[in-house]
C-alpha atoms as a PDB file:
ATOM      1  CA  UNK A   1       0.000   0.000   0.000  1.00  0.00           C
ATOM      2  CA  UNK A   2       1.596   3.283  -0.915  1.00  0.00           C
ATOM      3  CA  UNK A   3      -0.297   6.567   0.714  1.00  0.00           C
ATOM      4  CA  UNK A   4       0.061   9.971  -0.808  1.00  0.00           C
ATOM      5  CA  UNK A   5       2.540   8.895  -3.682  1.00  0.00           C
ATOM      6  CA  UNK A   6       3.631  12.567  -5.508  1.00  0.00           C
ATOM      7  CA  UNK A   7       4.412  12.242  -9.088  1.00  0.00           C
ATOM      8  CA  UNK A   8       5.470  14.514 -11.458  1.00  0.00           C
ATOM      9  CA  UNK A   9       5.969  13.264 -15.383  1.00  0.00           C
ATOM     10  CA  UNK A  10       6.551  14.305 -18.897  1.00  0.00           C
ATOM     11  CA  UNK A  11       3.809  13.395 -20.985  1.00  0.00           C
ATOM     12  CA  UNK A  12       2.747  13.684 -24.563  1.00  0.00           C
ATOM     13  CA  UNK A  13      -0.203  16.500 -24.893  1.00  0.00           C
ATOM     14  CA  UNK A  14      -2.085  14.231 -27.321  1.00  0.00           C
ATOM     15  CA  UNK A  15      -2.006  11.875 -24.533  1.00  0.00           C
ATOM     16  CA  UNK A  16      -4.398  13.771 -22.158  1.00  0.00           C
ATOM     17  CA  UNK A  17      -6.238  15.868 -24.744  1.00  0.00           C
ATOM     18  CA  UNK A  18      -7.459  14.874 -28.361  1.00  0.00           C
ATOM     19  CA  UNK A  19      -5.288  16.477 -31.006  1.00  0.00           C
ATOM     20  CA  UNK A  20      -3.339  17.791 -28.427  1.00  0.00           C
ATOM     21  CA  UNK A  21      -0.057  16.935 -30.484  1.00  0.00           C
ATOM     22  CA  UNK A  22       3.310  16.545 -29.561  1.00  0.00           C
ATOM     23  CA  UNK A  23       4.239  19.050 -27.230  1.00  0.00           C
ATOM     24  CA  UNK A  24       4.987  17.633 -23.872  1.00  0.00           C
ATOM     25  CA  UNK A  25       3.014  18.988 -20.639  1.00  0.00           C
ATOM     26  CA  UNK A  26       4.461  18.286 -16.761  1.00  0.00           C
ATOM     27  CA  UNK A  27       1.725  16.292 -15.116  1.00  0.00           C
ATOM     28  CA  UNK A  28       1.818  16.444 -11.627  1.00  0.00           C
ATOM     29  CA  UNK A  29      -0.603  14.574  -9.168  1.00  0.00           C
ATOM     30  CA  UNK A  30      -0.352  12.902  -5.386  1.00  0.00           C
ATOM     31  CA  UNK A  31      -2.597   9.705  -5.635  1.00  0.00           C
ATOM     32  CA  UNK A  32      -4.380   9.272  -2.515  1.00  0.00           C
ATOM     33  CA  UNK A  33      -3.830   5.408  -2.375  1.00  0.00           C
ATOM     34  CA  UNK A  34      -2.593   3.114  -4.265  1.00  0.00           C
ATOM     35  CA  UNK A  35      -2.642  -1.256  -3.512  1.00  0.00           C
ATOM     36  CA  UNK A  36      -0.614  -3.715  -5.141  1.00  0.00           C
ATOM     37  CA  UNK A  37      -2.663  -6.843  -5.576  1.00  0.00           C
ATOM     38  CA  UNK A  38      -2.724 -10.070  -8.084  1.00  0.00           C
ATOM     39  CA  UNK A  39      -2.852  -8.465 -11.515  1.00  0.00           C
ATOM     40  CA  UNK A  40      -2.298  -5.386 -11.035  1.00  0.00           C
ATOM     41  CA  UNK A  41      -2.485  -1.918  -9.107  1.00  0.00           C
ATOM     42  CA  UNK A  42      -5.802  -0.404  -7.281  1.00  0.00           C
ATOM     43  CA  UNK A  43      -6.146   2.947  -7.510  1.00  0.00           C
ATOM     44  CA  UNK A  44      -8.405   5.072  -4.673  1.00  0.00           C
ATOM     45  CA  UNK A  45      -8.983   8.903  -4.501  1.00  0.00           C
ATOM     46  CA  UNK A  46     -11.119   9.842  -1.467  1.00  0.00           C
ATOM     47  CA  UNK A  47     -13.140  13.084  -1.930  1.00  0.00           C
ATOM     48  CA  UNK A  48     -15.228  15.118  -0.080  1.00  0.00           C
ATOM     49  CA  UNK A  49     -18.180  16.094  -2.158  1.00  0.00           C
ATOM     50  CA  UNK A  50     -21.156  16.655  -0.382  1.00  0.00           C
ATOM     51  CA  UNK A  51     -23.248  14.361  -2.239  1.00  0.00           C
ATOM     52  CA  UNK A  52     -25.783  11.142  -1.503  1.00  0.00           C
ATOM     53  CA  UNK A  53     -24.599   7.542  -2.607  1.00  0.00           C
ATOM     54  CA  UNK A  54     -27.575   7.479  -5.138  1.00  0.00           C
ATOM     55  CA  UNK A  55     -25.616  10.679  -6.420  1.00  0.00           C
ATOM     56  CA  UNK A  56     -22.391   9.395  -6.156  1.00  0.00           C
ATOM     57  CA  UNK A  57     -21.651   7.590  -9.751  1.00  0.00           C
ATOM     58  CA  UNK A  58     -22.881  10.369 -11.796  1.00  0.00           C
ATOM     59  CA  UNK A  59     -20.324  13.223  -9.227  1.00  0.00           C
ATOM     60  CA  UNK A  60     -17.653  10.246 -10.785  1.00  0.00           C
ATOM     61  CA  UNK A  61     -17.763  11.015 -14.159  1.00  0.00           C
ATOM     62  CA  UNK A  62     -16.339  14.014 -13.161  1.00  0.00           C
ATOM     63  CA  UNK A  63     -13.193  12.303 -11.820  1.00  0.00           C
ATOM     64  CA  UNK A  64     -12.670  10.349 -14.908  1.00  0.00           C
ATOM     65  CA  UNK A  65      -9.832  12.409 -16.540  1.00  0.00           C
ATOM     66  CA  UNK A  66      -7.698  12.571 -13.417  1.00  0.00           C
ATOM     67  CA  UNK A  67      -7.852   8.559 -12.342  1.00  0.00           C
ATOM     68  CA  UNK A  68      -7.016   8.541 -16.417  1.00  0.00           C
ATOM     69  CA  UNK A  69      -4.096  10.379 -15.375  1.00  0.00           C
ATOM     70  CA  UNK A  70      -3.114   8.934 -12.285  1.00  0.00           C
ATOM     71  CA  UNK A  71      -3.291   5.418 -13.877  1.00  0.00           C
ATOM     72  CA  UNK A  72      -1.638   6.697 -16.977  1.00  0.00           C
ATOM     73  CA  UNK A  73       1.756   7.306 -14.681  1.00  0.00           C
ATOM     74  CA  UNK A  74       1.323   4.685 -12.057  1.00  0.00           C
ATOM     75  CA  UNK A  75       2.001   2.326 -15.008  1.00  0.00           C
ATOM     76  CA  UNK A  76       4.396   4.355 -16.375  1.00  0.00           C
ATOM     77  CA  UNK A  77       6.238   4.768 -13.016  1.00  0.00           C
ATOM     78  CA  UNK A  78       6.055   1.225 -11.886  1.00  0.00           C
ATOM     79  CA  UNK A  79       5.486  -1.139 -15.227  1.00  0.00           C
ATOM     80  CA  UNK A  80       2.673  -2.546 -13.936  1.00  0.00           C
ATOM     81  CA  UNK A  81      -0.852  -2.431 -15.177  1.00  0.00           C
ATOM     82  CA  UNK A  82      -4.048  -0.679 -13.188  1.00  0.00           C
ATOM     83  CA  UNK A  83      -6.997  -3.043 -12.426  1.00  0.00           C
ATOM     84  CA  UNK A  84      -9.595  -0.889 -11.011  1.00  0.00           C
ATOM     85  CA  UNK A  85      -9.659   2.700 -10.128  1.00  0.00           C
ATOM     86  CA  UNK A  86     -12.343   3.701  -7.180  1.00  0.00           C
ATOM     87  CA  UNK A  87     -13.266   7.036  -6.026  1.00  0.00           C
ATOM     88  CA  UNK A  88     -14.737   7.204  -1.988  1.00  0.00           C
ATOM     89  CA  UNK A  89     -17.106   9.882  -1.083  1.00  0.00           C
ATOM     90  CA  UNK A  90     -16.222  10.089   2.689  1.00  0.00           C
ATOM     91  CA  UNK A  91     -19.525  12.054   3.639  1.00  0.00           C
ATOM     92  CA  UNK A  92     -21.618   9.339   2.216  1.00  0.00           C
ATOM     93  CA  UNK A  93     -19.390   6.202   2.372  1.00  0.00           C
ATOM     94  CA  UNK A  94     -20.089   5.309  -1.014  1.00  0.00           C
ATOM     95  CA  UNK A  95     -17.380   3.941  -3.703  1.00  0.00           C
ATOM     96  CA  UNK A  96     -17.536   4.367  -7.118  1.00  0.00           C
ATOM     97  CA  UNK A  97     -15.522   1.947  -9.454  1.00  0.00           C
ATOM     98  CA  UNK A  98     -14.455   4.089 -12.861  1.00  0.00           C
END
């Protein structure tokens, strides 16, 4: 398990926007947690929206780009595949698989 793991990488801008080219962008992120299991990582961001679990996996969509992101350099960082990503909505208790 690996808590609050900064990361800062050099990334293609096509990579993280459509016809974004070749130009490279710093991406910088701290994943909140991160497991190592059989087949790959786990990925979990906790967030604090004030929100109901009903509400909970449409607020995820919203997230989308940024577990894109964290899972893009995760595997970059460490060679090894991501296997789920889950957002936790601490007010509600709810998690989201995206």
């Amino acid at each position: 398990v690996r808590r609050e793991f900064p990361f800062t990488l050099l990334v293609r801008a096509g990579e993280l926007f459509p016809g974004g080219g070749d130009d490279e962008l710093l991406l910088q992120g701290v994943v909140d947690c991160c497991l190592e299991e059989p087949g790959g990582l786990v990925v979990v961001d906790y967030k604090t929206d004030a929100v109901t679990a009903e509400r909970a996996p449409v607020r995820a969509r919203r997230y989308l780009p940024q577990m894109e992101a964290y899972s893009r350099a995760l595997t970059r960082i460490t060679g090894k595949p991501v296997r789920e990503r889950i957002l936790y909505f601490l007010r509600c208790g709810a998690a989201v698989s995206v």
